[in-house]
Protein backbone atom coordinates (compact mmCIF):
# COMPACT_ATOMS: atom_id res chain seq x y z
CA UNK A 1 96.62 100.34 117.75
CA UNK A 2 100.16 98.43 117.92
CA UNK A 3 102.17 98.91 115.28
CA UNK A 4 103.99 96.19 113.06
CA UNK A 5 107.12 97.23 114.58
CA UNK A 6 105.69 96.12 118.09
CA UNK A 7 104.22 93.13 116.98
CA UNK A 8 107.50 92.13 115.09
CA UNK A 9 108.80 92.26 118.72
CA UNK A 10 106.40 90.50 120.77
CA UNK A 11 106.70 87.71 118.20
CA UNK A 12 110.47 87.95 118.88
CA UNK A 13 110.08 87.83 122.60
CA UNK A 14 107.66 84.84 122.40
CA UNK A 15 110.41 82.98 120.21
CA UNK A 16 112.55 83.86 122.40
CA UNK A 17 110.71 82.27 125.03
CA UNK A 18 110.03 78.97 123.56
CA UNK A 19 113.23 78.08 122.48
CA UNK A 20 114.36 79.23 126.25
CA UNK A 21 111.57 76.54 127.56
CA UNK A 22 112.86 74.31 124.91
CA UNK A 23 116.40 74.34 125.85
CA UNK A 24 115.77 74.33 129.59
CA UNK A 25 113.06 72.18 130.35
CA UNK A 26 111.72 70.02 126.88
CA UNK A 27 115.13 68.66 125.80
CA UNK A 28 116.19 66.96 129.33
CA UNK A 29 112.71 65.89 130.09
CA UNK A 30 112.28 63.98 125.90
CA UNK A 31 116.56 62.65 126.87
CA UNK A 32 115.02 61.36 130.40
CA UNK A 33 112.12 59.92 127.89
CA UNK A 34 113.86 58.70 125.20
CA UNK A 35 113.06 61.03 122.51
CA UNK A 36 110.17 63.48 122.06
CA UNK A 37 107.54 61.11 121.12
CA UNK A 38 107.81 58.62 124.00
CA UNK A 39 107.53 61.78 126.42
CA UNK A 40 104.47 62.34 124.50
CA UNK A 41 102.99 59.13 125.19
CA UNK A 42 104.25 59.24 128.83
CA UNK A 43 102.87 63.26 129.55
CA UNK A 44 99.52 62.03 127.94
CA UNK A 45 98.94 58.76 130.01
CA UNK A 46 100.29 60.82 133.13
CA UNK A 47 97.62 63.15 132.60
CA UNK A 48 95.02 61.03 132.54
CA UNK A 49 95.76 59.56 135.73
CA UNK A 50 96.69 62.51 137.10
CA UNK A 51 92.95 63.78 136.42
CA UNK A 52 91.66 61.30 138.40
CA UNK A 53 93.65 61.59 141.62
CA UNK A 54 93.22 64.74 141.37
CA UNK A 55 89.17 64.60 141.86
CA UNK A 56 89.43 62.18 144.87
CA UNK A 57 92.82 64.69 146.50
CA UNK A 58 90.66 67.32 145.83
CA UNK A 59 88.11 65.97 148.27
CA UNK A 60 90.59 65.88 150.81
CA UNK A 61 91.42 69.38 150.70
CA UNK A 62 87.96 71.01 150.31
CA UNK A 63 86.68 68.60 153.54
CA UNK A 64 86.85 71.90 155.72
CA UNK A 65 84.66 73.64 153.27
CA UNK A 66 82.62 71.46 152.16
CA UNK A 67 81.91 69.91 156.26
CA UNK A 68 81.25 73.68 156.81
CA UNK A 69 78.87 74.50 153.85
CA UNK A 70 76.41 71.42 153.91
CA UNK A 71 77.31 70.57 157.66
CA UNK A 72 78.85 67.16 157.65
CA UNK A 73 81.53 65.50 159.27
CA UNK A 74 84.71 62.91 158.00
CA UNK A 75 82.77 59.86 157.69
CA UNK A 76 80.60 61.68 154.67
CA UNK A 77 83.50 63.24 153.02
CA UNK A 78 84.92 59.83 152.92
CA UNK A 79 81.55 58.77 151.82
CA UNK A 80 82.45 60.84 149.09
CA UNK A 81 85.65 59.50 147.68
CA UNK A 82 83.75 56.13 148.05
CA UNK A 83 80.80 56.84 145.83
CA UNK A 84 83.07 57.15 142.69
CA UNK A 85 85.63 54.40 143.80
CA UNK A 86 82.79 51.68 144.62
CA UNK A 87 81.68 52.31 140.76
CA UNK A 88 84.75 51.83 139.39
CA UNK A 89 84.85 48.84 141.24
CA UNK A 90 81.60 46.84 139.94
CA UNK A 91 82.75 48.59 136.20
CA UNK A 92 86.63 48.06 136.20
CA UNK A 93 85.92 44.49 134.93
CA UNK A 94 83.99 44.97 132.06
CA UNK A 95 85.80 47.76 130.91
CA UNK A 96 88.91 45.64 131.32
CA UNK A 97 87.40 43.56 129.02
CA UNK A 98 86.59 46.37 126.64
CA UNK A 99 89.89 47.50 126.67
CA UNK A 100 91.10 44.13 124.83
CA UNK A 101 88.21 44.53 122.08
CA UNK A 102 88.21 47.96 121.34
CA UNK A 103 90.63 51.33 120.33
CA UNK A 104 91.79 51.98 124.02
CA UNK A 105 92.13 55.47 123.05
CA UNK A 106 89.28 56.62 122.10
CA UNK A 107 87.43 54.89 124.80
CA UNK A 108 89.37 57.03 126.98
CA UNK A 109 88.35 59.69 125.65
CA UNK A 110 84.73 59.42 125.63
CA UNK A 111 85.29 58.09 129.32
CA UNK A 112 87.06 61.53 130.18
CA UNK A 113 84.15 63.65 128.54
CA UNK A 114 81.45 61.95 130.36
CA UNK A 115 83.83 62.30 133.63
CA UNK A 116 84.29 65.75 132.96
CA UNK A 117 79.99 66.28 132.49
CA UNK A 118 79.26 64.74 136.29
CA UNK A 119 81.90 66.72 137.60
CA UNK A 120 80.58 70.14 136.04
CA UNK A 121 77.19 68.47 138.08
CA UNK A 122 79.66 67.97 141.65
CA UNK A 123 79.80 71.43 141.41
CA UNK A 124 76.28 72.84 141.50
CA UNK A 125 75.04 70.61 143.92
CA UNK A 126 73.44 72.26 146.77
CA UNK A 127 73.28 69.49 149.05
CA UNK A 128 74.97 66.71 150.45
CA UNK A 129 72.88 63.97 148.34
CA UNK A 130 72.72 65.70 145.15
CA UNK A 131 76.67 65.82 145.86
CA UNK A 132 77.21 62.09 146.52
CA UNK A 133 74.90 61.09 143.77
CA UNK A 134 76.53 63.38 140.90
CA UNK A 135 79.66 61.77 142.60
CA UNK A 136 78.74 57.86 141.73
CA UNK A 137 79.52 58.62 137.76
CA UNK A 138 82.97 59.23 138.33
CA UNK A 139 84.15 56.43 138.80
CA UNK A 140 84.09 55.84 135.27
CA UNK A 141 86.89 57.02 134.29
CA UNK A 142 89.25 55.28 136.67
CA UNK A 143 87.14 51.97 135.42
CA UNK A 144 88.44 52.57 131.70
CA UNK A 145 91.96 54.61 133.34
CA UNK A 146 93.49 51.66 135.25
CA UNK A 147 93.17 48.57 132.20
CA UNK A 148 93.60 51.31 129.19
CA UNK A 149 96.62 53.13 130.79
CA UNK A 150 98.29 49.28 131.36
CA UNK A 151 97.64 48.15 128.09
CA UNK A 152 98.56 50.74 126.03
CA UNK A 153 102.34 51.05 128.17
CA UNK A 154 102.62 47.33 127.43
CA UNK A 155 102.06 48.16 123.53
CA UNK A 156 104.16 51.44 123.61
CA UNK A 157 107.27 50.22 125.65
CA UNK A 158 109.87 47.49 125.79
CA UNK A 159 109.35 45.02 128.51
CA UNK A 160 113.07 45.72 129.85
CA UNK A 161 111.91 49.55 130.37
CA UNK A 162 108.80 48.99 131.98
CA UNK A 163 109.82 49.49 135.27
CA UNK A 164 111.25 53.02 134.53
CA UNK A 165 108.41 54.07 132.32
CA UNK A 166 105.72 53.33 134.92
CA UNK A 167 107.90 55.15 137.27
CA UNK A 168 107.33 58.25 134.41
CA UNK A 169 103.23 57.25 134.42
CA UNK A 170 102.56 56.82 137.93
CA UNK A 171 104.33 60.07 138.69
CA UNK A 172 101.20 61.63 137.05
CA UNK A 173 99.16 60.17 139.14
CA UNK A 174 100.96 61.49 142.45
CA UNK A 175 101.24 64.92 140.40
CA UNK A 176 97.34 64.81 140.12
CA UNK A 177 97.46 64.59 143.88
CA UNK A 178 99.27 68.03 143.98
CA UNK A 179 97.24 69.58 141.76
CA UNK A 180 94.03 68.72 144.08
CA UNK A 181 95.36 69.71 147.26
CA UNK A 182 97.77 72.92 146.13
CA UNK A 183 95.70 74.46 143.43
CA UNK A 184 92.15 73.18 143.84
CA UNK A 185 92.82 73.56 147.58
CA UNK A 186 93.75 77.44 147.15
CA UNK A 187 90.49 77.63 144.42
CA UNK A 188 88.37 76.63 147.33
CA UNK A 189 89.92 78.83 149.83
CA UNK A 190 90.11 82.09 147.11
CA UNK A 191 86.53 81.35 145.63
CA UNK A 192 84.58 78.50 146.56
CA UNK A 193 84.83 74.51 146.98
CA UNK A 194 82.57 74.39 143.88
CA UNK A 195 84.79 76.11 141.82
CA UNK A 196 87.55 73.55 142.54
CA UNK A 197 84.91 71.23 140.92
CA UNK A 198 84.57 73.41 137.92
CA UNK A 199 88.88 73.79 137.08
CA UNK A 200 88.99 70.08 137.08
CA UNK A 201 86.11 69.67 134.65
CA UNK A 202 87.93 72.34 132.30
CA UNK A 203 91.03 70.28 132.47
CA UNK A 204 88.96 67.14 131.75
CA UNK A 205 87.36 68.56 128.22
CA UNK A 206 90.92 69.71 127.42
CA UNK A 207 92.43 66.63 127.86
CA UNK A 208 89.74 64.29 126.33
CA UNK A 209 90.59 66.43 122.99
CA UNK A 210 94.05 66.23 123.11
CA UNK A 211 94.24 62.69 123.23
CA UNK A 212 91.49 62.10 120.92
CA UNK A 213 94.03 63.83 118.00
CA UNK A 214 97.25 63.32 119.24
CA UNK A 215 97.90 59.83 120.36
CA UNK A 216 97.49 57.04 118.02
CA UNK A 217 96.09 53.60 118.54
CA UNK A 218 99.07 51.57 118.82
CA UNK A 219 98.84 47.99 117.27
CA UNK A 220 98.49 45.09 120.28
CA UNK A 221 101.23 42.47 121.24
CA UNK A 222 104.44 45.16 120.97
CA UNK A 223 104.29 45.78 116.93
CA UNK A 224 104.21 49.63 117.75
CA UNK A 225 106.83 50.25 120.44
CA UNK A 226 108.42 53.28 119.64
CA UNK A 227 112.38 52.77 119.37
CA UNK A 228 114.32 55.59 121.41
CA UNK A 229 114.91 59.05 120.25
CA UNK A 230 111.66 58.43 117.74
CA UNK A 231 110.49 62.18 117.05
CA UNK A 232 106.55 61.51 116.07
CA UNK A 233 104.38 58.73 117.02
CA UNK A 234 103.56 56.43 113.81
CA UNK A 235 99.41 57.17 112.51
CA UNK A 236 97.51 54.77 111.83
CA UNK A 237 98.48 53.24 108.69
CA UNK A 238 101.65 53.08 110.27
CA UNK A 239 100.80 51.63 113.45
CA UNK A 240 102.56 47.81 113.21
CA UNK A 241 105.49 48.33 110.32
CA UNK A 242 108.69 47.46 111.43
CA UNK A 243 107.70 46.34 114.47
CA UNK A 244 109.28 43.87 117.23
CA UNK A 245 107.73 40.23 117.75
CA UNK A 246 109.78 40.90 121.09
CA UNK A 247 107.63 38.28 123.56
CA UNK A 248 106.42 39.58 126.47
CA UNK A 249 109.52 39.28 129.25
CA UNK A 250 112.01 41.01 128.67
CA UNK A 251 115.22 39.80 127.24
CA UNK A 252 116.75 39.55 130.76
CA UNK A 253 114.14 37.92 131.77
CA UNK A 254 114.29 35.15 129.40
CA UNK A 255 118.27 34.39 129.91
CA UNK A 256 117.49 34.07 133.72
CA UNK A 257 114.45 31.98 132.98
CA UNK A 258 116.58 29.52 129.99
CA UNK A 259 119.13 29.51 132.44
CA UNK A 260 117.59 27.84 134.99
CA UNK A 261 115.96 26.05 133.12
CA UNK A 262 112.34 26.97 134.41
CA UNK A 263 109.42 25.42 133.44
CA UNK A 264 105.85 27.08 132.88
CA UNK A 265 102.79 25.54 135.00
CA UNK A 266 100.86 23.06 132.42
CA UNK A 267 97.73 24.36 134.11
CA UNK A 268 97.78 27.84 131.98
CA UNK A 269 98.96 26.03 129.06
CA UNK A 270 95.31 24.88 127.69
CA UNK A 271 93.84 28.43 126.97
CA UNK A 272 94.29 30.48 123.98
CA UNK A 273 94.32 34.03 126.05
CA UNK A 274 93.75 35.78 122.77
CA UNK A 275 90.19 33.72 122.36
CA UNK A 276 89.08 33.34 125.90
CA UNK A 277 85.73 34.58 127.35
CA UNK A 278 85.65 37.14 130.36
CA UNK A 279 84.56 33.86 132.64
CA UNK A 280 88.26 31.99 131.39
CA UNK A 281 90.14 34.62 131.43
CA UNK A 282 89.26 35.99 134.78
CA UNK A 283 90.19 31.69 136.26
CA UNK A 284 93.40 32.30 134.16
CA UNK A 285 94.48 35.22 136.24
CA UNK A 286 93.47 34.55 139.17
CA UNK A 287 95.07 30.54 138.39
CA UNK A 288 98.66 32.60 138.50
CA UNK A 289 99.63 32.53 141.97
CA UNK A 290 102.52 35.77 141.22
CA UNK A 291 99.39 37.63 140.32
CA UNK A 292 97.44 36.87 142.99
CA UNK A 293 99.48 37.98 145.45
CA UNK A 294 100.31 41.09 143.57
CA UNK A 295 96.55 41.92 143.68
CA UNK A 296 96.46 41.47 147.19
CA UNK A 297 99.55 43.69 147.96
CA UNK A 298 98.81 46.41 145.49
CA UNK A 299 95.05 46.08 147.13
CA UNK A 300 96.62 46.98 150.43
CA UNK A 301 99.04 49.58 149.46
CA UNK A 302 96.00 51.86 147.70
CA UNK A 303 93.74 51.23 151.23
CA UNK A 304 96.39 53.11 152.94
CA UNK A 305 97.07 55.04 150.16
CA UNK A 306 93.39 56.58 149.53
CA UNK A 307 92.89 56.88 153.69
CA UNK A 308 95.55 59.07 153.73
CA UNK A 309 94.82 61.43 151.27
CA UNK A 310 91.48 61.79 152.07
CA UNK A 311 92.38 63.14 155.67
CA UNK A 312 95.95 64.06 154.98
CA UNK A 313 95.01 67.98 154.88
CA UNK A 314 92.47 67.46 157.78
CA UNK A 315 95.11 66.01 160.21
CA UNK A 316 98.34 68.51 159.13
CA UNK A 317 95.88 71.53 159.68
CA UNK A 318 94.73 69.65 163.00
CA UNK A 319 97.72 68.49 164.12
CA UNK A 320 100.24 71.33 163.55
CA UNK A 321 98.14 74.15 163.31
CA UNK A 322 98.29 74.69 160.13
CA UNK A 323 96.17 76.97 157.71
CA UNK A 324 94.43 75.90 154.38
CA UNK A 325 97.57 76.86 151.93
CA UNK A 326 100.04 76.04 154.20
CA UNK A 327 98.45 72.20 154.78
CA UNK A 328 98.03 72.04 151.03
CA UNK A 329 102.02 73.21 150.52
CA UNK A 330 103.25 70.87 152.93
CA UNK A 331 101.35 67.58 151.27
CA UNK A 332 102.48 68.31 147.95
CA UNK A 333 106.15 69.12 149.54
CA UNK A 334 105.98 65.64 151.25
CA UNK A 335 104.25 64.24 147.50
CA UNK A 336 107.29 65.17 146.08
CA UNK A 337 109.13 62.58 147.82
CA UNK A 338 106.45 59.91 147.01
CA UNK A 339 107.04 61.60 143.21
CA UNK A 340 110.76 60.68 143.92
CA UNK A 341 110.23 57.69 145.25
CA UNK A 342 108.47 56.43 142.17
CA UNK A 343 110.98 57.21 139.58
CA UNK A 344 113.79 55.66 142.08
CA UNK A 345 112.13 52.35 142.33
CA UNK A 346 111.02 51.45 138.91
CA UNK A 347 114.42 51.93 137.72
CA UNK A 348 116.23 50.18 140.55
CA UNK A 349 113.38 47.04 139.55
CA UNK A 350 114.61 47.32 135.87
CA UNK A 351 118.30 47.67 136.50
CA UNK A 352 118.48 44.33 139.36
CA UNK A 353 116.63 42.11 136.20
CA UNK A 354 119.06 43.12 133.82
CA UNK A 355 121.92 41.92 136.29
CA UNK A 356 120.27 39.14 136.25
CA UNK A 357 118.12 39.01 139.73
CA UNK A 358 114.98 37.50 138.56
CA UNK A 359 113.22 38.69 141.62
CA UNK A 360 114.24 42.67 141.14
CA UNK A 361 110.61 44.24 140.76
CA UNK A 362 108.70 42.57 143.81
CA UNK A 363 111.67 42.49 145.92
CA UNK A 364 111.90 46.35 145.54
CA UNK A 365 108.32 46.86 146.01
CA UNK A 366 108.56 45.02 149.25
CA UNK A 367 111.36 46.83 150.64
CA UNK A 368 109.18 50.23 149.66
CA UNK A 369 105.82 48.98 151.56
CA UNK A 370 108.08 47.88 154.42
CA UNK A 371 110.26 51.20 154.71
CA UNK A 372 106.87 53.38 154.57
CA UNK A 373 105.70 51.41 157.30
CA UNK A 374 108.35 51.99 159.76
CA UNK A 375 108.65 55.62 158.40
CA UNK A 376 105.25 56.52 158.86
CA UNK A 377 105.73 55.12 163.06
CA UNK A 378 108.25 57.44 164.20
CA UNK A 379 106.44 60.70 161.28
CA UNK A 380 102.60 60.18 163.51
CA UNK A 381 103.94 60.49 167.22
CA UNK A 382 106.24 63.16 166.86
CA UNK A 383 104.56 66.37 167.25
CA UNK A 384 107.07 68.72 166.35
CA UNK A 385 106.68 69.37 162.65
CA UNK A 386 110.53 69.59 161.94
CA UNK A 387 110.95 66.18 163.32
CA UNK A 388 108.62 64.82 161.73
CA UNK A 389 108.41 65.80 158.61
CA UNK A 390 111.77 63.88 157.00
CA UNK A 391 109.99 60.83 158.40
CA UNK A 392 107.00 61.80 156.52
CA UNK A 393 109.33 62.60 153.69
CA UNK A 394 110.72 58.86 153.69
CA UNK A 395 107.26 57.06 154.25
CA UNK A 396 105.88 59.16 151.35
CA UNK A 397 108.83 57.73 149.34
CA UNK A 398 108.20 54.01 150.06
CA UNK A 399 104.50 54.39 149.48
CA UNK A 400 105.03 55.34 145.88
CA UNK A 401 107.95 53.34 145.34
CA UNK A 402 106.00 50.48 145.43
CA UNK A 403 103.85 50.60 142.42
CA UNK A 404 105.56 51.05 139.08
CA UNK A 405 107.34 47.93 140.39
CA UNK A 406 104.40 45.94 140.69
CA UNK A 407 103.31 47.52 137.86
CA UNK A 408 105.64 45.81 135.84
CA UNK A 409 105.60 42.90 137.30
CA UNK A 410 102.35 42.17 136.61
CA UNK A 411 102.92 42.88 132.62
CA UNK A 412 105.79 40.59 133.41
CA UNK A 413 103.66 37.50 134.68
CA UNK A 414 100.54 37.79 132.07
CA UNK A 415 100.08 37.67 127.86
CA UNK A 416 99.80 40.45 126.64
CA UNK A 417 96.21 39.48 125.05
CA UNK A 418 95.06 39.40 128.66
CA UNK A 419 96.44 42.79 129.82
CA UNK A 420 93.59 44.77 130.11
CA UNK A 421 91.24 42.17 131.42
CA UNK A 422 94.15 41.22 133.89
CA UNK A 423 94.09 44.71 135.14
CA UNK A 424 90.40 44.82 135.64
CA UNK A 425 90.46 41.81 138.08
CA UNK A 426 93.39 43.18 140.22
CA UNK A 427 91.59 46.81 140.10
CA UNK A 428 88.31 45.36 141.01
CA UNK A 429 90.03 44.12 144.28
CA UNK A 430 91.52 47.40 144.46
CA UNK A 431 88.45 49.53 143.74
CA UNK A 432 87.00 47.82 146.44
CA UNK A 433 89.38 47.94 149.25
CA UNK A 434 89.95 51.92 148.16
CA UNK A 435 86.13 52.42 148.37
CA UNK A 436 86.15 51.20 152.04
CA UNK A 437 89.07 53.18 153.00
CA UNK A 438 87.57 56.71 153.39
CA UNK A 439 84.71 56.09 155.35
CA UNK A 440 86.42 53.46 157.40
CA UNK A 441 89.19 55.78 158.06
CA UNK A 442 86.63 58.24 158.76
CA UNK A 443 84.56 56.15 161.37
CA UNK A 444 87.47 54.82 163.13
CA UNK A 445 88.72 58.69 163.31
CA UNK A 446 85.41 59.91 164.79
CA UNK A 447 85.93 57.07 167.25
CA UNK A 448 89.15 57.65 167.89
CA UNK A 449 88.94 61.67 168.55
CA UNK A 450 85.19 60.81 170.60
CA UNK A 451 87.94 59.11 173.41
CA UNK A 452 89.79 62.46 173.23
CA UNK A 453 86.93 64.84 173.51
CA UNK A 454 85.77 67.48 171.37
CA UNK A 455 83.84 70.03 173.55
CA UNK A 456 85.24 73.67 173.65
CA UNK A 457 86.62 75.88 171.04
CA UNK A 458 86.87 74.87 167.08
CA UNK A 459 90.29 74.42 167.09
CA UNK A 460 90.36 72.42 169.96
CA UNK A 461 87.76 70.04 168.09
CA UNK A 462 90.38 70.22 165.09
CA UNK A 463 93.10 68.75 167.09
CA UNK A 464 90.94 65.70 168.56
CA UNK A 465 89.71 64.74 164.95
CA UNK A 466 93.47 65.55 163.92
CA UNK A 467 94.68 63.21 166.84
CA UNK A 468 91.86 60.77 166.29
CA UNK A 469 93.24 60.66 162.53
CA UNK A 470 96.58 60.46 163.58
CA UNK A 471 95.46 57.17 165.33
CA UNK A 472 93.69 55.63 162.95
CA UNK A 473 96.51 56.47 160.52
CA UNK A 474 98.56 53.93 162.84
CA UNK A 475 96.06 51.66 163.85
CA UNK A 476 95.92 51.33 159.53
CA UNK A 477 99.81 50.44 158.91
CA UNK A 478 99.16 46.95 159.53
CA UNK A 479 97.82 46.08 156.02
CA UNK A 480 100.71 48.12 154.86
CA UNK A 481 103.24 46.26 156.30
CA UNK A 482 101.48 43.28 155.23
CA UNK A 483 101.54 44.02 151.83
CA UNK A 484 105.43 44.06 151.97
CA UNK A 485 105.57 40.37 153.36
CA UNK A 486 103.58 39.13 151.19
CA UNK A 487 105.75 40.41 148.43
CA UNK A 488 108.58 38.92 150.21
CA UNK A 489 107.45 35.87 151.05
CA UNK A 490 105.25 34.09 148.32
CA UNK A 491 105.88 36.27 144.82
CA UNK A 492 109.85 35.85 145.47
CA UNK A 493 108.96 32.16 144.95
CA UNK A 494 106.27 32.03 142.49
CA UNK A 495 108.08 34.43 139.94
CA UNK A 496 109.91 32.52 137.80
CA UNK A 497 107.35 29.71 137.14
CA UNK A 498 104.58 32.43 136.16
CA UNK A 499 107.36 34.34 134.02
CA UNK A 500 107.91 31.47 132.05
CA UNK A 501 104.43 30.44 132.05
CA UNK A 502 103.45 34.12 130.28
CA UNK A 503 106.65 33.55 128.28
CA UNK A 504 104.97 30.34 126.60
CA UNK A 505 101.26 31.47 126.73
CA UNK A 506 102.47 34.77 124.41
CA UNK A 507 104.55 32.21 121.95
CA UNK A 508 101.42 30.30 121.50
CA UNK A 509 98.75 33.20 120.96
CA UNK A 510 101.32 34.37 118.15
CA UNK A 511 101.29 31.25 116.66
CA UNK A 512 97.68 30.35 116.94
C-alpha cells in the first residue's frame, strides 16, 4: 500500500505537470484564441468536424486491409466513402433547416451518438454489404455537422474575425484527417481494420457528452458573441445580455459598401428570411449570384479534396514504395501544410477587408485553388520523393487555404436567419459531388492502371494502381483549377451587391 507521503508526491508531480502544460501549450493556444472560452468553442466545433473526416480518412488508410480481408478492389472502397456522403447529401437540407428551428447543440449531439452506434456496427461487419450498409447512417452527422458548425460560428464570432476563426475550425477538420490515416492507420496495421472502427466510435460517445454539458446554446443573430479574453462561456440565462446588434458584415465591410455607395438587389428585398418556408428560402439563396458561385467552387474544391484522400495512402505506398506507417506519416506530414495553409488564408481574407479590399476572402480563395493546381502538376510526375514532396507540401497548402475563406464569405453574403438553411443548399451540392468522387476516382484509376498492366508480382500490381491513381489524380485538377476562376471571375463582381443586399435583409428581420 502507498503511503500518504507518496501520494502527497504524485499529487505534486501531477500539479506540477499541469501547470507545465498550462504554461507551455494552453496559454498561447487561448492568446491565439482570444481568451480561454473562445478556444473552447473553437476546440469543440474542431472536434466535431474533425470526427467526421476522420471516418471517411480512415477509409483511405485501411483500403489495403480491408481490399485484402473481404477481397475488393478501389472502386468499392470508394463505394464506401460514398455510402455515408450520398446520405448526407439527400439529409443536409432538412437538417439545415432544423438547424434554424432548433438548439443546434444538442442536435449535434444526438447526431454524434447515433454516428457513433453505426460505426460500433462498421466494425463487426463481416462482409462487404453488411459494411456498406452499416456505412449509409453516417452520413448523418456531417448532415447536422456542416449547417450547425456554420451557424453556431456566425452566433459565437464577430463578422470581422470570421475569416481567422474558420481558419481555427477547419483546421479540425484537416486534423481529423491525421488522426484517420496516422493513428487509425497504425490501429489497423497493429490490430485490425475493425478496430480502427471501434477508436473512432469511443471518441464519438466522448465527444457527444462533452458538448452536451459544456457548450451553451448561444442566442441567434450575434447577441452571444463572446468579447475577447472572456474566461467562461455565458449559460443559458445568460445567453443574449449585453449583447451586440452588430449586423451581419462586418464593420469594414460596411464602410467599403457606404462608400461606394452600393446598392442591394430589390429582388431579395421582399422576403422576411426569419419567416420564410424551406421552398423560399432555398430560391433566396440560390437568387444570390455570390453564393451561387461559391457553391459551385467550394463543390469542386471537396471533389478533389475527398478523391484524394480516399487513395492518397494507396498511391504514396504504390508509388514510392512505401509501407503502411510510413504512407500514413508522410500524409499527415504533407496535412500539416494544408493545416498551415488554412490558418494563413483566413487571416490574410480578414486582414485585405479591413484595409479596405472588399474582394479579400474570394480573391484569396482563388489564388489557393489556383496555386494547388499548379502545385499538384509538377508533385504527380516527379518520382523521386524528395522532389516531390515540397510540391506536395505547397498544393496541400492551397487546397486548404481555400475554405475558411469561402467560409466566410458566405456568412458575409447571407442573413443570419438563413445560415443554416444556406449551408444545407451549398452542402447538398457538395455532398453530392463528394459522393461521386471516390468511386469515380476509383473507376477511372482501375482504368487508368488496366493500360499499364497489372500481371506479375503484388507490388508490381501496387505500382500500376499507384500510377493509374497518379493519373487520375491529374486527369481530376481540371475542376480544381476551375473552381479558382470562377472565384476570380464572377464572385469578384457580384460581391458587393450581395454584401449589401445581406446588409439590408438582416436590418429588416431585426426590425420585423
Amino acid at each position: 500500500m502507498d503511503s500518504p507521503h507518496t501520494d502527497a508526491h504524485a499529487a505534486a508531480r501531477m500539479g506540477w505537470w499541469r501547470r507545465r502544460l498550462r504554461r507551455n501549450i494552453e496559454r498561447p493556444l487561448e492568446k491565439l484564441a482570444g481568451g480561454p472560452a473562445r478556444l473552447k468553442v473553437i476546440a469543440l466545433l474542431a472536434c466535431v468536424l474533425a470526427l467526421d473526416s476522420a471516418d471517411k480518412a480512415t477509409v483511405g488508410a485501411v483500403a489495403t486491409q480491408i481490399e485484402a480481408g473481404l477481397r475488393v478492389g478501389n472502386l468499392q472502397i470508394g463505394w464506401l466513402v460514398t455510402a455515408s456522403t450520398a446520405v448526407a447529401a439527400v439529409t443536409t437540407l432538412p437538417f439545415g433547416a432544423l438547424v434554424d428551428r432548433v438548439p443546434r447543440v444538442r442536435l449535434l449531439a444526438i447526431a454524434l451518438v447515433a454516428w457513433s452506434m453505426t460505426m460500433l456496427v462498421s466494425g463487426v461487419a463481416d462482409s462487404y454489404l453488411m459494411l456498406l450498409l452499416s456505412r449509409l447512417a453516417l452520413g448523418v452527422v456531417a448532415a447536422v455537422a456542416s449547417p450547425a458548425v456554420t451557424s453556431l460560428t456566425g452566433d459565437f464570432f464577430r463578422p470581422g474575425e470570421r475569416g481567422r476563426i474558420f481558419g481555427y475550425v477547419l483546421a479540425g477538420e484537416l486534423a481529423g484527417v491525421a488522426l484517420g490515416f496516422l493513428v487509425c492507420g497504425n490501429v489497423a496495421a497493429w490490430l485490425s481494420w475493425r478496430a480502427s472502427f471501434w477508436v473512432l466510435a469511443a471518441l464519438g460517445i466522448a465527444l457527444a457528452l462533452v458538448l452536451w454539458r459544456s457548450l451553451p446554446e448561444p442566442a441567434r443573430g450575434g447577441q452571444s458573441r463572446i468579447p475577447v479574453g472572456a474566461r467562461r462561456l455565458p449559460s443559458e440565462d445568460e445567453r443574449g445580455r449585453g449583447g451586440t446588434d452588430e449586423p451581419t458584415g462586418s464593420g469594414a465591410l460596411r464602410r467599403v459598401i457606404r462608400w461606394r455607395g452600393v446598392r442591394p438587389r430589390h429582388a431579395l428585398m421582399s422576403m422576411n428570411p426569419a419567416s420564410a418556408s424551406l421552398w423560399h428560402a432555398v430560391r433566396y439563396v440560390l437568387a444570390v449570384p455570390t453564393y451561387r458561385t461559391l457553391i459551385a467552387a467550394s463543390a469542386l474544391g471537396y471533389f478533389y479534396f475527398t478523391g484524394l484522400r480516399t487513395f492518397a495512402i494507396v498511391y504514396l505506398r504504390g508509388r514510392f514504395a512505401l509501407g503502411q506507417t510510413g504512407a500514413s506519416s508522410l500524409a499527415v506530414l504533407l496535412g500539416l501544410g494544408a493545416i498551415g495553409g488554412v490558418l494563413l488564408a483566413g487571416r490574410l481574407g480578414d486582414r485585405l477587408i479591413d484595409r479596405g479590399r472588399l474582394t479579400g476572402r474570394v480573391l484569396v480563395a482563388a489564388t489557393a485553388y489556383l496555386t494547388a493546381a499548379a502545385a499538384f502538376l509538377p508533385a504527380l510526375w516527379l518520382g523521386s520523393l524528395w522532389l516531390a514532396g515540397p510540391f506536395f507540401f505547397l498544393a496541400a497548402a492551397g487546397l486548404g487555404g481555400a475554405n475558411p475563406a469561402v467560409d466566410a464569405a458566405r456568412l458575409d453574403v447571407m442573413p443570419s436567419a438563413l445560415w443554416g438553411r444556406a449551408e444545407g443548399v451549398r452542402a447538398t451540392f457538395r455532398f453530392a459531388l463528394e459522393a461521386i468522387a471516390p468511386p469515380l476516382f476509383g473507376y477511372v484509376s482501375a482504368r487508368f492502371a488496366s493500360d499499364v498492366g497489372t500481371a506479375g508480382a503484388s507490388a508490381a500490381a501496387a505500382r500500376a494502381g499507384a500510377a493509374g491513381l497518379g493519373d487520375t489524380f491529374l486527369a481530376m485538377l481540371a475542376p480544381l483549377a476551375l473552381a479558382g476562376l470562377l472565384l476570380l471571375v464572377r464572385s469578384r463582381r457580384t460581391y458587393a451587391r450581395d454584401v449589401a443586399s445581406a446588409l439590408a435583409a438582416e436590418r429588416r428581420t431585426r426590425r420585423g
